[in-house]
C-alpha atoms as a PDB file:
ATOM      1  CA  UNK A   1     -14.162 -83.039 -71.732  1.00  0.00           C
ATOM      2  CA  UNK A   2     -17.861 -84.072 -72.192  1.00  0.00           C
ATOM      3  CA  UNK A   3     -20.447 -81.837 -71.914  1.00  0.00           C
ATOM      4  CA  UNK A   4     -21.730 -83.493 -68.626  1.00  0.00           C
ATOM      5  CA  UNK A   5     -17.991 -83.300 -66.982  1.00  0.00           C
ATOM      6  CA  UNK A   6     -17.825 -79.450 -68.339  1.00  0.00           C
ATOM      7  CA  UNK A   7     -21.040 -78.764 -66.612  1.00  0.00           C
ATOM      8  CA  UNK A   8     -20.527 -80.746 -63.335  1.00  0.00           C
ATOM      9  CA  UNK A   9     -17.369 -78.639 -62.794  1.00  0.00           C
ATOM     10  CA  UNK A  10     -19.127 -75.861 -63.208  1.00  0.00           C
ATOM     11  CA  UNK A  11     -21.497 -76.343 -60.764  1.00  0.00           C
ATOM     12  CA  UNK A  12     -18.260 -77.411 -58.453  1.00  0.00           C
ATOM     13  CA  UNK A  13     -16.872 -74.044 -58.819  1.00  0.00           C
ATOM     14  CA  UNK A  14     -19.828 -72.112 -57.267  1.00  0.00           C
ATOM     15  CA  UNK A  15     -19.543 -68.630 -58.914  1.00  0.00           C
ATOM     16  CA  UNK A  16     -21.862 -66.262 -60.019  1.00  0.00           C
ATOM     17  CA  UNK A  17     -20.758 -66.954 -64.028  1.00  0.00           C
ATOM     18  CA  UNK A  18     -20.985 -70.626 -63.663  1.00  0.00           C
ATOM     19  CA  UNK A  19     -24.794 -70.515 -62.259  1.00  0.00           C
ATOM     20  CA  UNK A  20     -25.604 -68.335 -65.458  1.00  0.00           C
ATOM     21  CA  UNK A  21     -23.773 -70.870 -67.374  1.00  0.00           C
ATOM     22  CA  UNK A  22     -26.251 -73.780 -65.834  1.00  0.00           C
ATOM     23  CA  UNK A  23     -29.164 -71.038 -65.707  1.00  0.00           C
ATOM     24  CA  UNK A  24     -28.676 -70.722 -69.408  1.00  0.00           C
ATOM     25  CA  UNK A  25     -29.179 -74.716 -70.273  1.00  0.00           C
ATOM     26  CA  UNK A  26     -31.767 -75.499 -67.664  1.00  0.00           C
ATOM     27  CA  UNK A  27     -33.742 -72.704 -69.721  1.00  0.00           C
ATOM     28  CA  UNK A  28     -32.944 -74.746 -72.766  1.00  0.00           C
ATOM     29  CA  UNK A  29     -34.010 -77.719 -70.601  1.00  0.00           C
ATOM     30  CA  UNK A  30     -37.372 -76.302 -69.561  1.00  0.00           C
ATOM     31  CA  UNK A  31     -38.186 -74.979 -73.486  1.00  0.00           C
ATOM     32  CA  UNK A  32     -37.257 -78.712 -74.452  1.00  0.00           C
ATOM     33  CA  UNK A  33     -39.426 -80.301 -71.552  1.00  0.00           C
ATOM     34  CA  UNK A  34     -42.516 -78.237 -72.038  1.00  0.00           C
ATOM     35  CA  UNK A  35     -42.649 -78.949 -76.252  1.00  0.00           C
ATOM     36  CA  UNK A  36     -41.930 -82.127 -75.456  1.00  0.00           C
ATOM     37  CA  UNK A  37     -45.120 -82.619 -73.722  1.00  0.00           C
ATOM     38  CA  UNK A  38     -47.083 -80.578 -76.715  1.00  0.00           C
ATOM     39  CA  UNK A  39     -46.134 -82.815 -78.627  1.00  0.00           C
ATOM     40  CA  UNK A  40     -46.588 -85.434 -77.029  1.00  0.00           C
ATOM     41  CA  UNK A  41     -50.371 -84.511 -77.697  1.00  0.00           C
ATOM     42  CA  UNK A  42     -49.565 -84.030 -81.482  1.00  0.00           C
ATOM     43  CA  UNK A  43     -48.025 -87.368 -82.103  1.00  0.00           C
ATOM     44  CA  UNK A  44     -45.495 -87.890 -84.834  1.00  0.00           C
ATOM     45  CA  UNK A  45     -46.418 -86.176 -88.033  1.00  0.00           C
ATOM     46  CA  UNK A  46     -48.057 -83.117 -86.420  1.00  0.00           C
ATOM     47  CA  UNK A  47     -45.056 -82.476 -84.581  1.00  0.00           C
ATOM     48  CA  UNK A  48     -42.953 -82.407 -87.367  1.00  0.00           C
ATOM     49  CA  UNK A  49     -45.263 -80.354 -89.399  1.00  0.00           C
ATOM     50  CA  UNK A  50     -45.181 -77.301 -86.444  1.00  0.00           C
ATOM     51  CA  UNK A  51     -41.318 -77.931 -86.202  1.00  0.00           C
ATOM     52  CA  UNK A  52     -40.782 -77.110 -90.170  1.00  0.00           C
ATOM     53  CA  UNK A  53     -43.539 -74.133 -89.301  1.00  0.00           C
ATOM     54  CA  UNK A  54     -41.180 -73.110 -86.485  1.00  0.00           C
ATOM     55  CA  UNK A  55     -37.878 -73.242 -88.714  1.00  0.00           C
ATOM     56  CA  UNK A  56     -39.781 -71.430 -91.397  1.00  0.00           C
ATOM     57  CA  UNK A  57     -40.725 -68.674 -89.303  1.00  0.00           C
ATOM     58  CA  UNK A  58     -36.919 -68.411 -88.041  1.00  0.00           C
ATOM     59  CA  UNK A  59     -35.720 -67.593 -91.681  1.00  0.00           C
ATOM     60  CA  UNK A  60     -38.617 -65.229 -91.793  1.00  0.00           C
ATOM     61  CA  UNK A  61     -37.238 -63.157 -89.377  1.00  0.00           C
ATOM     62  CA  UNK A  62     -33.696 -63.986 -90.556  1.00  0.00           C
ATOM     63  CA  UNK A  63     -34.380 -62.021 -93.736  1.00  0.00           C
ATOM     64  CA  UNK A  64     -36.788 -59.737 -92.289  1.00  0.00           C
ATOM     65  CA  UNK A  65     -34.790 -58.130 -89.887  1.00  0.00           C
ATOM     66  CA  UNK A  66     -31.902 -56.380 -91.608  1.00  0.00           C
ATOM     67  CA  UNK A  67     -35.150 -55.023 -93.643  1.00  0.00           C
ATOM     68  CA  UNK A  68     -35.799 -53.225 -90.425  1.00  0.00           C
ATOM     69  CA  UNK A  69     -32.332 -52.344 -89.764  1.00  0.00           C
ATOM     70  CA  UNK A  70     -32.022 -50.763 -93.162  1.00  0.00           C
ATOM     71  CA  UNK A  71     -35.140 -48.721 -92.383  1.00  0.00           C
ATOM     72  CA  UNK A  72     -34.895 -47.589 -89.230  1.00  0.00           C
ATOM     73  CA  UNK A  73     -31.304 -47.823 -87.429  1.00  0.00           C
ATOM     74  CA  UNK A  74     -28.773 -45.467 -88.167  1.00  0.00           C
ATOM     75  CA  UNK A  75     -24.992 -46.024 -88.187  1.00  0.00           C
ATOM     76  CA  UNK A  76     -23.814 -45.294 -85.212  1.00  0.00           C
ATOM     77  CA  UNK A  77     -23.245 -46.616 -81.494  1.00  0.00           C
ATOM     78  CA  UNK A  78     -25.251 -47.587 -78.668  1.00  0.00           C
ATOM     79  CA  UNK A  79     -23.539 -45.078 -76.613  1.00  0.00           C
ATOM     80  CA  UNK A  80     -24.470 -42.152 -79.147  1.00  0.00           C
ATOM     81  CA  UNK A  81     -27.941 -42.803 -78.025  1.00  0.00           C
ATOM     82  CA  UNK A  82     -27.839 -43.937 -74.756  1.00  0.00           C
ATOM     83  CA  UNK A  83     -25.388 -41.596 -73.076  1.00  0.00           C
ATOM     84  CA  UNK A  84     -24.870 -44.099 -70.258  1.00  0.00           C
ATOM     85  CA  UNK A  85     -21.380 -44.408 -68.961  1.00  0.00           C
ATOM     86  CA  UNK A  86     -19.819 -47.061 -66.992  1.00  0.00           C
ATOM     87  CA  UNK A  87     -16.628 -48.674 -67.812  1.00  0.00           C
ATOM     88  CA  UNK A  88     -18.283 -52.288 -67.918  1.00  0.00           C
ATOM     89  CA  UNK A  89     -20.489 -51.478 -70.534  1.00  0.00           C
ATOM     90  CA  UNK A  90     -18.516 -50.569 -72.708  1.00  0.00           C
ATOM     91  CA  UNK A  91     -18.496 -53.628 -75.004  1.00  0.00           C
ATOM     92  CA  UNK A  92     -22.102 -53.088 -75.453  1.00  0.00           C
ATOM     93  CA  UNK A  93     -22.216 -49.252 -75.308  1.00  0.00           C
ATOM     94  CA  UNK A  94     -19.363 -48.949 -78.074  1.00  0.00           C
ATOM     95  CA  UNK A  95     -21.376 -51.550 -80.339  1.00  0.00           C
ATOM     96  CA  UNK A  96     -23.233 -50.660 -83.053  1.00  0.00           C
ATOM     97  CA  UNK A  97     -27.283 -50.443 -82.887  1.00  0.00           C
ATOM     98  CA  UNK A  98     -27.601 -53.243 -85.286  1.00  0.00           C
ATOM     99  CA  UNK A  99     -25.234 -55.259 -83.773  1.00  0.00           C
ATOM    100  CA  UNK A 100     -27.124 -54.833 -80.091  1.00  0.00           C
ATOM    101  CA  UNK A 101     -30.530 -54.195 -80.606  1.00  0.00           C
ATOM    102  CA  UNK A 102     -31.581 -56.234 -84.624  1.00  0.00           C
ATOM    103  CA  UNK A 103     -31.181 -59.470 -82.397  1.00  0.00           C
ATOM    104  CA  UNK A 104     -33.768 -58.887 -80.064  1.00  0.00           C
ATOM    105  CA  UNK A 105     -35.806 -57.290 -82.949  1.00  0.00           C
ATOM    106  CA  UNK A 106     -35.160 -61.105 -84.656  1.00  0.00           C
ATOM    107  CA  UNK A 107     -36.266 -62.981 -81.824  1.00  0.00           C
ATOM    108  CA  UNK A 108     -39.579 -60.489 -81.646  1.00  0.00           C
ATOM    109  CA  UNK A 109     -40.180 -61.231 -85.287  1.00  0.00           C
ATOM    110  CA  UNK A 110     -39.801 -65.094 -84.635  1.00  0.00           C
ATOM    111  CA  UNK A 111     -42.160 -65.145 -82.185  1.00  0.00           C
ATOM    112  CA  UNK A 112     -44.726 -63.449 -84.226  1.00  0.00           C
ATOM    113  CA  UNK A 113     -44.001 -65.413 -87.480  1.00  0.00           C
ATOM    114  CA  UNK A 114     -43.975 -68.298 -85.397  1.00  0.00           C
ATOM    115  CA  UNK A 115     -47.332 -67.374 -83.833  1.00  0.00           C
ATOM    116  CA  UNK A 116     -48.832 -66.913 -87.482  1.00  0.00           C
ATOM    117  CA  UNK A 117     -47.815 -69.732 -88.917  1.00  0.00           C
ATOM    118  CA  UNK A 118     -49.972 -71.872 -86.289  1.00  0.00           C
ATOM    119  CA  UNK A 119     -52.251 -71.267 -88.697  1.00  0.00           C
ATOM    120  CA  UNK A 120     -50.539 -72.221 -91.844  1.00  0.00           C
ATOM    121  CA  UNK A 121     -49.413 -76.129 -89.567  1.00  0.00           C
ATOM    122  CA  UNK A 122     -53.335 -76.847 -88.737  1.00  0.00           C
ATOM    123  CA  UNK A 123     -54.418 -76.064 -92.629  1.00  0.00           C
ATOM    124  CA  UNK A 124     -51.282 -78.451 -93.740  1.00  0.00           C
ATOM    125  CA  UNK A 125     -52.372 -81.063 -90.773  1.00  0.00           C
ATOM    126  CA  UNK A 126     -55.711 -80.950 -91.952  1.00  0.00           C
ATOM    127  CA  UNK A 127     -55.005 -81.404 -95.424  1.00  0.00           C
ATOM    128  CA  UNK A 128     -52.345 -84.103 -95.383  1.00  0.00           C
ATOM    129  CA  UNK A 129     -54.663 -86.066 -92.716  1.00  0.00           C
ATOM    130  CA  UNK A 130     -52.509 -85.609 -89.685  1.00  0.00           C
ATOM    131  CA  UNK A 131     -55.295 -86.159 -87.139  1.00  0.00           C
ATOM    132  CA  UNK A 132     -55.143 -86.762 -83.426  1.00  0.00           C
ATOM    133  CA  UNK A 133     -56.948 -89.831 -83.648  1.00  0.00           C
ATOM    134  CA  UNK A 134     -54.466 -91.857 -86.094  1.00  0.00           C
ATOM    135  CA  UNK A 135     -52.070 -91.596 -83.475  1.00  0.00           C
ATOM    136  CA  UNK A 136     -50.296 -93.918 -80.981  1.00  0.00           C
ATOM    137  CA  UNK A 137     -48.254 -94.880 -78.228  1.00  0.00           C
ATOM    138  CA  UNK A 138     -45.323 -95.208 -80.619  1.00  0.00           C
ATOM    139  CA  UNK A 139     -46.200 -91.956 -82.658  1.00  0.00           C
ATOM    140  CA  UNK A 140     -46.614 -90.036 -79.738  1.00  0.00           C
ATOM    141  CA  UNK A 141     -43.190 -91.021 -77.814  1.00  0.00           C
ATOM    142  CA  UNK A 142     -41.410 -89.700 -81.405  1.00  0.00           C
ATOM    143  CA  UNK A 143     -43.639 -86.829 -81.152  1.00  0.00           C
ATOM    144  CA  UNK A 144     -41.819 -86.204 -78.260  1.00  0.00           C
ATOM    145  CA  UNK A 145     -38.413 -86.409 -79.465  1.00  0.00           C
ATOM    146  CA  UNK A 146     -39.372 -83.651 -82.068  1.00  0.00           C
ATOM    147  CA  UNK A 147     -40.816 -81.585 -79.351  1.00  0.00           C
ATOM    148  CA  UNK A 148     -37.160 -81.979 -77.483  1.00  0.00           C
ATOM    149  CA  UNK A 149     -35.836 -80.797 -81.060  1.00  0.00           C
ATOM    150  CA  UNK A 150     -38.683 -78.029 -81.373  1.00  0.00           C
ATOM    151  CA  UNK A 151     -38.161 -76.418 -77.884  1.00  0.00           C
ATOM    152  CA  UNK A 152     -34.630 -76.531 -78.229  1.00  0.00           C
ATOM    153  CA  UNK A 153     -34.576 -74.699 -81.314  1.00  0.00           C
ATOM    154  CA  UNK A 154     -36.804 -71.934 -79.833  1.00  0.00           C
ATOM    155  CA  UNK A 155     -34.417 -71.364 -76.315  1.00  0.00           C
ATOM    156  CA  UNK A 156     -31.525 -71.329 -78.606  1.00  0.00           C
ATOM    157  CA  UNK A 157     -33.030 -68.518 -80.515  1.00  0.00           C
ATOM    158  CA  UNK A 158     -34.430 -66.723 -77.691  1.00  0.00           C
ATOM    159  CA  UNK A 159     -30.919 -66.385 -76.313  1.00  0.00           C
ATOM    160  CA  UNK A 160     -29.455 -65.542 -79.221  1.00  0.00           C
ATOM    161  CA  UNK A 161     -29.495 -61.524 -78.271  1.00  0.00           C
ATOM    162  CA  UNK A 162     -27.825 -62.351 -74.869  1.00  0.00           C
ATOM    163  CA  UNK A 163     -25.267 -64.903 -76.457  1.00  0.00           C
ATOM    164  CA  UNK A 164     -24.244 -61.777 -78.926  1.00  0.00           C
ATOM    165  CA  UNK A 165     -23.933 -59.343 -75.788  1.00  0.00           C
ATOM    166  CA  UNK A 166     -21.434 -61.870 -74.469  1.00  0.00           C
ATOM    167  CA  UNK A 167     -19.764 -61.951 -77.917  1.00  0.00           C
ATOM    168  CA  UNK A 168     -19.168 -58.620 -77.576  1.00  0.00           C
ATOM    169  CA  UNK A 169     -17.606 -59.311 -73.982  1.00  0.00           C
ATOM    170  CA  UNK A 170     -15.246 -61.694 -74.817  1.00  0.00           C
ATOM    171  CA  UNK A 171     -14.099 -59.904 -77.934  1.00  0.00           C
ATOM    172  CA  UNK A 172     -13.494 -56.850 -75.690  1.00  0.00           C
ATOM    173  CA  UNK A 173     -12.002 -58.896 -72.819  1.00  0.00           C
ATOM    174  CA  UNK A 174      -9.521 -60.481 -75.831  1.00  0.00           C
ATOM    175  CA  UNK A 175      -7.899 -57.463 -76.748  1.00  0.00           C
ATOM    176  CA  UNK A 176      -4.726 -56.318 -76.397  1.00  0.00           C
ATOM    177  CA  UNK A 177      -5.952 -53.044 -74.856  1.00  0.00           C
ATOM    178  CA  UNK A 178      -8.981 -54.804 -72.775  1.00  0.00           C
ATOM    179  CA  UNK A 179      -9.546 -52.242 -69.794  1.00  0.00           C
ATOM    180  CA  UNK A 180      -9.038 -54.464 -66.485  1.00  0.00           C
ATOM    181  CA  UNK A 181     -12.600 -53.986 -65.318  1.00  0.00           C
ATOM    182  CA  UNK A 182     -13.941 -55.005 -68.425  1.00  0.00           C
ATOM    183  CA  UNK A 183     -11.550 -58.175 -68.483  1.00  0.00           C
ATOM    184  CA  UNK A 184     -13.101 -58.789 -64.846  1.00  0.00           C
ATOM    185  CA  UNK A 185     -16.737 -58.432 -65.645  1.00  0.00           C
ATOM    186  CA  UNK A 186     -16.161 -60.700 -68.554  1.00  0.00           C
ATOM    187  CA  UNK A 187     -14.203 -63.429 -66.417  1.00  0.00           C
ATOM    188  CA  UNK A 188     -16.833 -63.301 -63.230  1.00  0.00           C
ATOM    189  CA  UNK A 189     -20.025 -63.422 -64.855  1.00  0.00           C
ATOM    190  CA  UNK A 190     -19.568 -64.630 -68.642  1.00  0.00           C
ATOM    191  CA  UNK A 191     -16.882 -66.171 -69.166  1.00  0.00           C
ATOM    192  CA  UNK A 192     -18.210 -69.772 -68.225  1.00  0.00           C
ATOM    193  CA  UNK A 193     -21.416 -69.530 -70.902  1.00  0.00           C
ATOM    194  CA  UNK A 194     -19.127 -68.111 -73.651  1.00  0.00           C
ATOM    195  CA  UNK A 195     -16.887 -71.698 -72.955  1.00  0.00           C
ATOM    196  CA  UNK A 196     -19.952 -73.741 -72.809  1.00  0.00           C
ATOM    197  CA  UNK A 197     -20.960 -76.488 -75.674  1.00  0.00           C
ATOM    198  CA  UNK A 198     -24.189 -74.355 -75.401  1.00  0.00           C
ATOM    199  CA  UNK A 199     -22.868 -71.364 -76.464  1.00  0.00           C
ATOM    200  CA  UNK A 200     -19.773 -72.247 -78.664  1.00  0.00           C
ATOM    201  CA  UNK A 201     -22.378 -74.935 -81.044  1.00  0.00           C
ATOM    202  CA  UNK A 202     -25.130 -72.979 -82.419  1.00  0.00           C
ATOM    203  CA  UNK A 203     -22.851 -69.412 -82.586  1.00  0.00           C
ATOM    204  CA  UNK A 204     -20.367 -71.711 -84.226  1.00  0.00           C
ATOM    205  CA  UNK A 205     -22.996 -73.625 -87.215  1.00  0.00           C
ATOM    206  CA  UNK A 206     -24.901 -70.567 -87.668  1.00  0.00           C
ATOM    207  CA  UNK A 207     -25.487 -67.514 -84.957  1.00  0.00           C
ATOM    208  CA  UNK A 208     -22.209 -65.930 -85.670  1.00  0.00           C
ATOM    209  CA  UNK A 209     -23.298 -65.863 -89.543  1.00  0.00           C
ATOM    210  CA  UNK A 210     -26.602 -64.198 -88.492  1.00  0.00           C
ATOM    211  CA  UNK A 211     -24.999 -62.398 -86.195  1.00  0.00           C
ATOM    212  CA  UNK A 212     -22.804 -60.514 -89.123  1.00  0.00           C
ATOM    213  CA  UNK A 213     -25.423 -60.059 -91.531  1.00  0.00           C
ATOM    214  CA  UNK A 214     -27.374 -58.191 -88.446  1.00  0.00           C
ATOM    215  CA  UNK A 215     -24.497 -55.893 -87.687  1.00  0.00           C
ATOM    216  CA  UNK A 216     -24.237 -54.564 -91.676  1.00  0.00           C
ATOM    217  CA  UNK A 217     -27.877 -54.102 -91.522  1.00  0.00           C
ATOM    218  CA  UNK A 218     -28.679 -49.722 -91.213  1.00  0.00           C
ATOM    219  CA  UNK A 219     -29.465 -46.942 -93.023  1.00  0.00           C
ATOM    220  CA  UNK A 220     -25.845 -46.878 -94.477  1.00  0.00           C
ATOM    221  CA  UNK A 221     -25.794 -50.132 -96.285  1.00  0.00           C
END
């Protein structure tokens, strides 16, 4: 099944999990659009220069983040600090800390990083000679396909915390004593994304790695 096909079907079935499903890639879409048209702007080599700077900053926060979750999150779960019951949340709510909340704490610290390194890009431009005015029509249509590449990269990594939430979901849902409204939650409004090409590719070549070293990271280890 192609990835068009899988999606088109989708969109034929008309439920609430399959519009999050296309909700998730046309954010994806929009990311990719919008860089695009940075870059567009930035031509070629400037592009490429703020896409390393954006990659950079992601393995910033990759090793910067367990720091955090050594320092300040205890071993224990959600639910032991958010005394919040309802049987549906209980994939997240029986989770650790670090497994729920060091992902969104890694996306806030590759946003920052990302924001800083702005700075380290235009010194780099500037000293390598990657002006505005060398470029062309044909330097500024590959711009674009970095920015594609560039805002890609960044919605991926901005839904990394929800993609581990629905981890967590269709772990639960998998087992052999998954409650019935948790298997029902799971199969209305996430199964679809967890399926998808957009979900299953980057957790597969990398987001289920960081996704481990997140959940080890606390006070105990």
């Amino acid at each position: 099944m192609t990835i068009v096909k899988y999606y088109t079907d989708l969109f034929a079935t008309g439920s609430v999990g399959a519009y999050i499903a296309i909700g998730a890639v046309l954010v994806v879409a929009l990311f990719a659009f919008l860089q695009a048209l940075i870059d567009f702007g930035r031509g070629t080599s400037r592009s490429l220069m703020r896409l390393i700077t954006v990659a950079g900053a992601a393995v910033l926060a990759f090793f910067a983040t367990p720091i955090v979750g050594r320092t300040f999150f205890a071993d224990q779960t959600v639910a032991s600090v958010l005394p919040f019951r309802l049987e549906q949340l209980d994939p997240i709510m029986n989770a650790s800390l670090s497994e729920v909340l060091l992902p969104f704490v890694f996306v806030a610290l590759f946003l920052a990083f990302s924001a800083v390194l702005v700075i380290v890009h235009k010194l780099l431009c500037g000293i390598l000679g990657f002006s505005y005015k060398r470029n062309n029509v044909l330097t500024r249509l590959f711009g674009m396909v970095v920015g594609v590449l560039h805002g890609a990269l960044t919605a991926v990594i901005v839904l990394f915390p929800l993609f581990v939430c629905m981890g967590l979901y269709a772990d639960a849902a998998a087992a052999p004593d998954a409650k019935a409204s948790v298997v029902a939650f799971y199969e209305d409004y996430i199964e679809p994304t967890v399926e998808s090409p957009l979900y299953e590719y980057p957790m597969q070549y990398g987001g289920n790695y960081v996704q481990d070293e997140l959940a080890k990271a606390n006070k105990s280890n």
